[in-house]
N, C-alpha and C. Protein backbone atom coordinates (compact mmCIF):
# COMPACT_ATOMS: atom_id res chain seq x y z
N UNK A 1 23.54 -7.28 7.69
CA UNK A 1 23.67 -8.45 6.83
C UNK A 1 25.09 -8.46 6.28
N UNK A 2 25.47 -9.30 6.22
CA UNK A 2 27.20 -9.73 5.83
C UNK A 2 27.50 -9.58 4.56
N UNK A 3 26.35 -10.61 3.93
CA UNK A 3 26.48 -10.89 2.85
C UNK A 3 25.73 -10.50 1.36
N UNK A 4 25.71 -10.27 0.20
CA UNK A 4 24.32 -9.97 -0.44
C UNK A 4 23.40 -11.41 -0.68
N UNK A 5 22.27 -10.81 -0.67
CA UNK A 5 21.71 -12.05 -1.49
C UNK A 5 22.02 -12.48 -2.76
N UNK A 6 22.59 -13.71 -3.27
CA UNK A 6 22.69 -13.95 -4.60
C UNK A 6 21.54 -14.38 -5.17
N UNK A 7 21.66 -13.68 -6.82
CA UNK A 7 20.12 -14.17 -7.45
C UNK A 7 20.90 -15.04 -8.39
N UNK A 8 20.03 -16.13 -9.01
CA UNK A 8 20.26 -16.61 -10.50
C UNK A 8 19.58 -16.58 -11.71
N UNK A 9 19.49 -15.62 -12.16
CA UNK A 9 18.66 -15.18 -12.72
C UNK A 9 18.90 -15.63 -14.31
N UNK A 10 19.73 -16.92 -14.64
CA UNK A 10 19.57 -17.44 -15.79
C UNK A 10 19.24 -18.58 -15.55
N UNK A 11 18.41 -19.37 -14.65
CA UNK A 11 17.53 -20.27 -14.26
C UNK A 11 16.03 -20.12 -14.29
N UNK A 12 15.42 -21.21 -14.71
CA UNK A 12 13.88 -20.71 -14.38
C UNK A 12 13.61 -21.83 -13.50
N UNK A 13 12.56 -21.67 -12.56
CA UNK A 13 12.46 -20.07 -12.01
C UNK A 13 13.79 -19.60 -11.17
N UNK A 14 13.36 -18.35 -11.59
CA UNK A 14 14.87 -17.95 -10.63
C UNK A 14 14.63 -17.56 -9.61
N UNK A 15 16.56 -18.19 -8.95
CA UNK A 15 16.54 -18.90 -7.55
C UNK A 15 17.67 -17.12 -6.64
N UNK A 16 17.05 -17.58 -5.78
CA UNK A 16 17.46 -16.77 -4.83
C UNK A 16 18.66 -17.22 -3.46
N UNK A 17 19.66 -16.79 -3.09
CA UNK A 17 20.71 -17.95 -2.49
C UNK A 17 21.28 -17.26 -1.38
N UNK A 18 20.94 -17.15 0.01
CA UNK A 18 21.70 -16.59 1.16
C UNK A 18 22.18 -17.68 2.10
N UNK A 19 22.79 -17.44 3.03
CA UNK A 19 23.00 -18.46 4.03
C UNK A 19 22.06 -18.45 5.23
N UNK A 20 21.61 -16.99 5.36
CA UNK A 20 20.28 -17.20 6.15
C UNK A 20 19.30 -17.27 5.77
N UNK A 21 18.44 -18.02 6.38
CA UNK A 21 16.97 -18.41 6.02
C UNK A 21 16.09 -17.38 6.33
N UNK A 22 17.01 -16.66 7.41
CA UNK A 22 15.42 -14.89 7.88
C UNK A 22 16.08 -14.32 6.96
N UNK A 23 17.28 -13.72 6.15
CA UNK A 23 17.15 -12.87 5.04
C UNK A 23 17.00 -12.72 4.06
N UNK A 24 16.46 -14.37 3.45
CA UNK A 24 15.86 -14.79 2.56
C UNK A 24 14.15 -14.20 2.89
N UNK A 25 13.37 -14.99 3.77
CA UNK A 25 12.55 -14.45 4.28
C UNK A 25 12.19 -12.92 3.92
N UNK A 26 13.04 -12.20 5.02
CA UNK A 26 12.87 -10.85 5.13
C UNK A 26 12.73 -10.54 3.42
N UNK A 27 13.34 -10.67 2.66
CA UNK A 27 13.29 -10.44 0.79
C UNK A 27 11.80 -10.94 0.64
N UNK A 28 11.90 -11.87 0.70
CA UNK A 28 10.10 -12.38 0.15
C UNK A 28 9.21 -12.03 0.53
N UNK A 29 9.24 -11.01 2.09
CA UNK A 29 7.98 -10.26 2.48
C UNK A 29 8.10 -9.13 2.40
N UNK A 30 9.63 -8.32 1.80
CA UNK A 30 9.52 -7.45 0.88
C UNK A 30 8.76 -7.45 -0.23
N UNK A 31 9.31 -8.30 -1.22
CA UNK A 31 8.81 -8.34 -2.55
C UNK A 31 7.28 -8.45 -2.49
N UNK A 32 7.11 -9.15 -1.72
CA UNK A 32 5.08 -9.26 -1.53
C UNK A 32 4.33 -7.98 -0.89
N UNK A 33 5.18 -7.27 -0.02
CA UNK A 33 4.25 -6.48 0.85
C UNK A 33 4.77 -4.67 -0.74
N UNK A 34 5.96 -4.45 -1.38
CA UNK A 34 6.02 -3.41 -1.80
C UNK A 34 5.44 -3.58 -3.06
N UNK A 35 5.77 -4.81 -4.19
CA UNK A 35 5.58 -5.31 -5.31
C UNK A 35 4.46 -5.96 -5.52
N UNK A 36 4.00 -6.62 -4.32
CA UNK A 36 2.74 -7.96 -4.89
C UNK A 36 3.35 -9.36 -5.54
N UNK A 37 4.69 -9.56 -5.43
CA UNK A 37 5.41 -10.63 -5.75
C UNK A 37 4.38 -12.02 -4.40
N UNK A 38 3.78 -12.70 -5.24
CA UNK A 38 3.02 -13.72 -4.47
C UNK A 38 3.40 -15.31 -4.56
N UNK A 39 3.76 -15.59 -6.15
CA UNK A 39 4.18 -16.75 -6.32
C UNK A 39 5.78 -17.17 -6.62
N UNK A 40 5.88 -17.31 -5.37
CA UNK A 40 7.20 -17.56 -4.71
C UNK A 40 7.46 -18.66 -3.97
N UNK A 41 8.42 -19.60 -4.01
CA UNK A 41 8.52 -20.83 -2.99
C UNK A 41 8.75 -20.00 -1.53
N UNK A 42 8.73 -21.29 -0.55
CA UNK A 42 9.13 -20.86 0.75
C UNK A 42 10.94 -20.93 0.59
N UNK A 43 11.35 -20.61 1.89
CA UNK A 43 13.17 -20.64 1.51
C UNK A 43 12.98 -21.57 2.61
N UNK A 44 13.80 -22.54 1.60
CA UNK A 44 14.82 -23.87 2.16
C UNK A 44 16.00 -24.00 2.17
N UNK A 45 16.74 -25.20 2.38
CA UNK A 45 18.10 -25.49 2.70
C UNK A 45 18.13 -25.86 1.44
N UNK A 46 19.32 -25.63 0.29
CA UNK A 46 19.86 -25.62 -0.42
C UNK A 46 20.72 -26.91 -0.54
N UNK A 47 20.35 -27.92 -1.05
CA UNK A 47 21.03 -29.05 -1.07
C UNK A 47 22.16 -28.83 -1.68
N UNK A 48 22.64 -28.62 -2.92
CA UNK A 48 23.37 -27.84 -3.57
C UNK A 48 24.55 -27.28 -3.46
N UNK A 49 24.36 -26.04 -2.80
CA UNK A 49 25.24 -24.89 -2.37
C UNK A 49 25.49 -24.69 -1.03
N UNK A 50 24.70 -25.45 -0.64
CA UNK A 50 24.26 -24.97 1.23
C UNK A 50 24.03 -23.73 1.03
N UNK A 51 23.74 -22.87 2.93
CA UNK A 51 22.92 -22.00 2.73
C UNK A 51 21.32 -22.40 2.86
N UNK A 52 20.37 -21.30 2.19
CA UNK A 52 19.40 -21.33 1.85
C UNK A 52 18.80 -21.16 0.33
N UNK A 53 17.80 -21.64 -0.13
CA UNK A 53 17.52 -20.68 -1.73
C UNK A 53 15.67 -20.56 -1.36
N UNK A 54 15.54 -19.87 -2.35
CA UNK A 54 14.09 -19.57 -2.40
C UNK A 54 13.52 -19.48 -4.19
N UNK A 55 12.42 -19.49 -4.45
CA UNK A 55 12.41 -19.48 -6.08
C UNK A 55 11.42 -18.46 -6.25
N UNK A 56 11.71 -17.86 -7.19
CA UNK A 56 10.56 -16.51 -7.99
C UNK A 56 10.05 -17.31 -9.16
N UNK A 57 8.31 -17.38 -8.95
CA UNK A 57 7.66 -17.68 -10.40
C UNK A 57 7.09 -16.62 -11.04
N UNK A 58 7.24 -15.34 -10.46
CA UNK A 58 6.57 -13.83 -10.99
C UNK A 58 7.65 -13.40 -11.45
N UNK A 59 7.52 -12.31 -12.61
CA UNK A 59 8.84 -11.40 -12.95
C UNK A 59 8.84 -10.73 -11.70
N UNK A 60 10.19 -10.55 -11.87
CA UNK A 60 10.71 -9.73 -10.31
C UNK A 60 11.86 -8.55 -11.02
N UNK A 61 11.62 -7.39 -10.97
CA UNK A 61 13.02 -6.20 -11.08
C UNK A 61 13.82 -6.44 -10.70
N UNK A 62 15.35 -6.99 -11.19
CA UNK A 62 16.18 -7.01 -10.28
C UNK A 62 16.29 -5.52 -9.64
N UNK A 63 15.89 -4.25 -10.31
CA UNK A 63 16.21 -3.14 -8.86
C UNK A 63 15.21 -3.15 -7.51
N UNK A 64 14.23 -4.21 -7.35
CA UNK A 64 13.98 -4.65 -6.52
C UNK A 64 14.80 -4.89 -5.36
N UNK A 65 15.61 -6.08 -6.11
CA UNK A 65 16.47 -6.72 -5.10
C UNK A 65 17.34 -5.49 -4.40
N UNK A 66 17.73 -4.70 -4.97
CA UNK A 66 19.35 -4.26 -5.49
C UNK A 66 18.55 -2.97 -4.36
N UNK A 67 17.28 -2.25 -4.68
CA UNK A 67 16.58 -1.68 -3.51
C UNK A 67 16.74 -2.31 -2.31
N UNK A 68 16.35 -3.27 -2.01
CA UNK A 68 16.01 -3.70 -0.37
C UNK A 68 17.76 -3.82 0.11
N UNK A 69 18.21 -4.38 -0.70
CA UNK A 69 19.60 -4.86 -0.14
C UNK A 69 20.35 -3.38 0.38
N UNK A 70 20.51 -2.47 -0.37
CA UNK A 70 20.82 -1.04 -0.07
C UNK A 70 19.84 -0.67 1.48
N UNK A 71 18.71 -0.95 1.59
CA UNK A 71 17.57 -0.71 2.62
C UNK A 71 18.28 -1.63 3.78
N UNK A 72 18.88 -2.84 3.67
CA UNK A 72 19.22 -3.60 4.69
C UNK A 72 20.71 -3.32 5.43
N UNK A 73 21.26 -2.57 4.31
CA UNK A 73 22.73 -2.42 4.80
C UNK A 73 22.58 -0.94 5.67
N UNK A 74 21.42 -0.21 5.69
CA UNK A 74 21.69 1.29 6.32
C UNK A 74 21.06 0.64 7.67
């Protein structure tokens, strides 16, 4: 992966922002399959920013994120 995922995490719900749509993905079936993170949008195209975003309606750890992303770069 190139890039990190960006979070925004002074938005509600907070939004999630890659340019790919599978490593957005790949995050959200993290968060569901290690955490139980369930209520989550699907990831779309980002009108916005371009890219992709996705949205968290569950609290989420950011050392969640900050886990997988370390997991994706080895």
């Amino acid at each position: 992966m190139a890039s990190p995922v960006r979070v925004d995490w002074n938005r509600s719900p907070v939004s999630i922002h890659h340019n790919s749509i599978e490593v957005l993905q790949s995050l959200l079936f993290h968060l569901h399959e290690q955490y139980g993170i369930t209520k989550h949008s699907i990831a779309m195209p980002d009108r916005e920013e371009g890219g992709f975003v996705a949205f968290l309606y569950q609290v989420c750890d950011p050392a969640w994120i900050v886990e997988w992303q370390q997991q994706m770069e080895e």
